[in-house]
C-alpha atoms as a PDB file:
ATOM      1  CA  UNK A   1       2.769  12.352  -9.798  1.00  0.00           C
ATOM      2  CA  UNK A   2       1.273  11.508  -6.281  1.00  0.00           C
ATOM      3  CA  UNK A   3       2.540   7.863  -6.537  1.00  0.00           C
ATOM      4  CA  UNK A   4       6.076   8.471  -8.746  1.00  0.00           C
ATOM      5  CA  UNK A   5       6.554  11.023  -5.642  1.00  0.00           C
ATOM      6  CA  UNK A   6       5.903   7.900  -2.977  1.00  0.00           C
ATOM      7  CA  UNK A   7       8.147   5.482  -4.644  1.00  0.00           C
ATOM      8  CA  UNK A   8      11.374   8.044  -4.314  1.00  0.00           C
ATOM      9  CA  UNK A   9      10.813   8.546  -1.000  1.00  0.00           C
ATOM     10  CA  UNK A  10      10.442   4.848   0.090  1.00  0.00           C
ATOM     11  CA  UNK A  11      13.670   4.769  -1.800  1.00  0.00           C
ATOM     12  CA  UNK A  12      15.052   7.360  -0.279  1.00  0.00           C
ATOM     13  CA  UNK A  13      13.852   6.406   2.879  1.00  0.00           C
ATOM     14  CA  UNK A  14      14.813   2.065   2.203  1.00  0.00           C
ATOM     15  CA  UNK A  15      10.934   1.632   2.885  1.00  0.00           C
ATOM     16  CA  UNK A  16      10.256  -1.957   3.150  1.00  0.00           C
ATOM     17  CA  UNK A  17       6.372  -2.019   3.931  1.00  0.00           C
ATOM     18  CA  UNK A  18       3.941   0.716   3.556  1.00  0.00           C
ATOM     19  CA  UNK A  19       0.450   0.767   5.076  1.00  0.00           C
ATOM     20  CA  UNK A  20      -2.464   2.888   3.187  1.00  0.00           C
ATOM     21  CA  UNK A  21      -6.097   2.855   3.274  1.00  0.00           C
ATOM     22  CA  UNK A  22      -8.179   0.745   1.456  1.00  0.00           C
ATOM     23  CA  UNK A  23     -10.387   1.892  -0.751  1.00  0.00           C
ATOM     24  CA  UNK A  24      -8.738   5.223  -1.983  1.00  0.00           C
ATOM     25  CA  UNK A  25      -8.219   5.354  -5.736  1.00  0.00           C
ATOM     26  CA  UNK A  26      -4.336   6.277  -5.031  1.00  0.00           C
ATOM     27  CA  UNK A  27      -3.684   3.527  -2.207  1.00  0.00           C
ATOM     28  CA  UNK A  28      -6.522   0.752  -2.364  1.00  0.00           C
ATOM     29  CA  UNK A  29      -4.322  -2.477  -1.652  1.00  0.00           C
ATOM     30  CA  UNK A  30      -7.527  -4.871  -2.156  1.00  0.00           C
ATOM     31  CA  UNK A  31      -9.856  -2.685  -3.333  1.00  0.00           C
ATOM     32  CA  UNK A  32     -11.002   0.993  -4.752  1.00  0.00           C
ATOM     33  CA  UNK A  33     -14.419   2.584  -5.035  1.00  0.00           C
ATOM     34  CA  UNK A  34     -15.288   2.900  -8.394  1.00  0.00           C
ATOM     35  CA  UNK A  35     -15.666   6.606  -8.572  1.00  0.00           C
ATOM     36  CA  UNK A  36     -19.060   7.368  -8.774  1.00  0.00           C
ATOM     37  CA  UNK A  37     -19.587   8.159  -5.329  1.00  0.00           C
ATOM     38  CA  UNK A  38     -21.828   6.046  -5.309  1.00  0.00           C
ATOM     39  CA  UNK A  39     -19.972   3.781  -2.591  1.00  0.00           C
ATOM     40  CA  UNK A  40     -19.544   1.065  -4.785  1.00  0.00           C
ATOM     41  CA  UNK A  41     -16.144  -0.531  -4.323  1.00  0.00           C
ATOM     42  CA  UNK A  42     -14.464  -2.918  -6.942  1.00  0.00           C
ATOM     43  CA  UNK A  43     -11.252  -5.259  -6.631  1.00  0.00           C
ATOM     44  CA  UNK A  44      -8.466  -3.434  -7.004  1.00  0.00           C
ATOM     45  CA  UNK A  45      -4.933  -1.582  -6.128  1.00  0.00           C
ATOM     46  CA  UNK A  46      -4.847   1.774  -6.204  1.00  0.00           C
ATOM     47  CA  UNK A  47      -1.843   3.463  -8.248  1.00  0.00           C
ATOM     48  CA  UNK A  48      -0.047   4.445  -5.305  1.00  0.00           C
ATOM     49  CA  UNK A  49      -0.198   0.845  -3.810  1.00  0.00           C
ATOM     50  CA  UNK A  50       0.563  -1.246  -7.315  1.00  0.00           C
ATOM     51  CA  UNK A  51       3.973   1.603  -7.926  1.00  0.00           C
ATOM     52  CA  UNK A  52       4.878   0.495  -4.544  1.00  0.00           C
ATOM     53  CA  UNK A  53       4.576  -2.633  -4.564  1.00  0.00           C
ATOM     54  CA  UNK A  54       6.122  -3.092  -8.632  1.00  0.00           C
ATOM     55  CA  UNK A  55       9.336  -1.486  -6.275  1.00  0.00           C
ATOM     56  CA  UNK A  56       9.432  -4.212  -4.001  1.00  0.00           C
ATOM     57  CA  UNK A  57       7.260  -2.360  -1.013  1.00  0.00           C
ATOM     58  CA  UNK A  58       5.082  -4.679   0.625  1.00  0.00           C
ATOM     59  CA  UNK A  59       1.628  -2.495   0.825  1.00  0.00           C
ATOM     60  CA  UNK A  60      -0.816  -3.335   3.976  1.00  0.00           C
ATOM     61  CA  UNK A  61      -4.427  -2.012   4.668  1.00  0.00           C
ATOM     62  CA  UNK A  62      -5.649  -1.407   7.955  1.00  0.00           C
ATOM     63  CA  UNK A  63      -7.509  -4.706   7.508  1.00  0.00           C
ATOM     64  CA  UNK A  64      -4.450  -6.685   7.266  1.00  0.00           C
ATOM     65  CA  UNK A  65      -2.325  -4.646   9.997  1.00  0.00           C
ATOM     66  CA  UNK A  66      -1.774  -7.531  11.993  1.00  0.00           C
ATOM     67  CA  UNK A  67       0.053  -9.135   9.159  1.00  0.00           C
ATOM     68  CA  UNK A  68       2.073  -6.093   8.706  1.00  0.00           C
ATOM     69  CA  UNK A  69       3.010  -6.177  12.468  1.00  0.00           C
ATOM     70  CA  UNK A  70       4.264 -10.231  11.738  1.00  0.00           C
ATOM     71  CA  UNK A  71       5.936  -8.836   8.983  1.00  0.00           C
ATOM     72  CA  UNK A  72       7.747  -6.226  10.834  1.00  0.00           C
ATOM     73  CA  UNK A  73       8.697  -8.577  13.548  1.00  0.00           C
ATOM     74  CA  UNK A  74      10.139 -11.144  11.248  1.00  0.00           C
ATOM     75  CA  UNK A  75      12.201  -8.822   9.276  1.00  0.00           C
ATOM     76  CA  UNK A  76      13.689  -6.724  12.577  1.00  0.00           C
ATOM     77  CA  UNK A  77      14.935 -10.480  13.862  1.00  0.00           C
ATOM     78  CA  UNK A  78      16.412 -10.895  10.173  1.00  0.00           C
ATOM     79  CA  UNK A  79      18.607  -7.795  10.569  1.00  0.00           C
END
């Protein structure tokens, strides 16, 4: 519900890029932790991050905010 509820309101919203944290089980962009709270962490997308992304939203993690930032710059001199 949690990610069908993101994707309508980055529609709603004309969301281009979304930036989550890494590692959560709903918005992992590169990886999750595997749930046994264990901190063992997998390769991954989280469900929030893959919906996103299947609508066209490019997903970032803190660890690739400067790319987001690029990103942001390069589609403001676009419009």
């Amino acid at each position: 519900l949690g990610a069908e509820i993101a994707v309508q309101t980055a529609k709603r919203h004309n969301c281009k890029f979304a930036l989550l944290t890494d590692g959560s089980p709903s918005c992992g962009s590169t990886f999750v932790y595997n749930g046994n709270f264990d901190g063992t962490r997998r390769l991954g997308t989280g469900v929030v991050a893959k919906a996103l992304r299947t609508e066209g939203v490019d997903v970032f993690s803190l660890q690739t905010i400067e790319d987001l930032a690029a990103r942001l710059e390069q589609y403001n001199s676009d419009h």
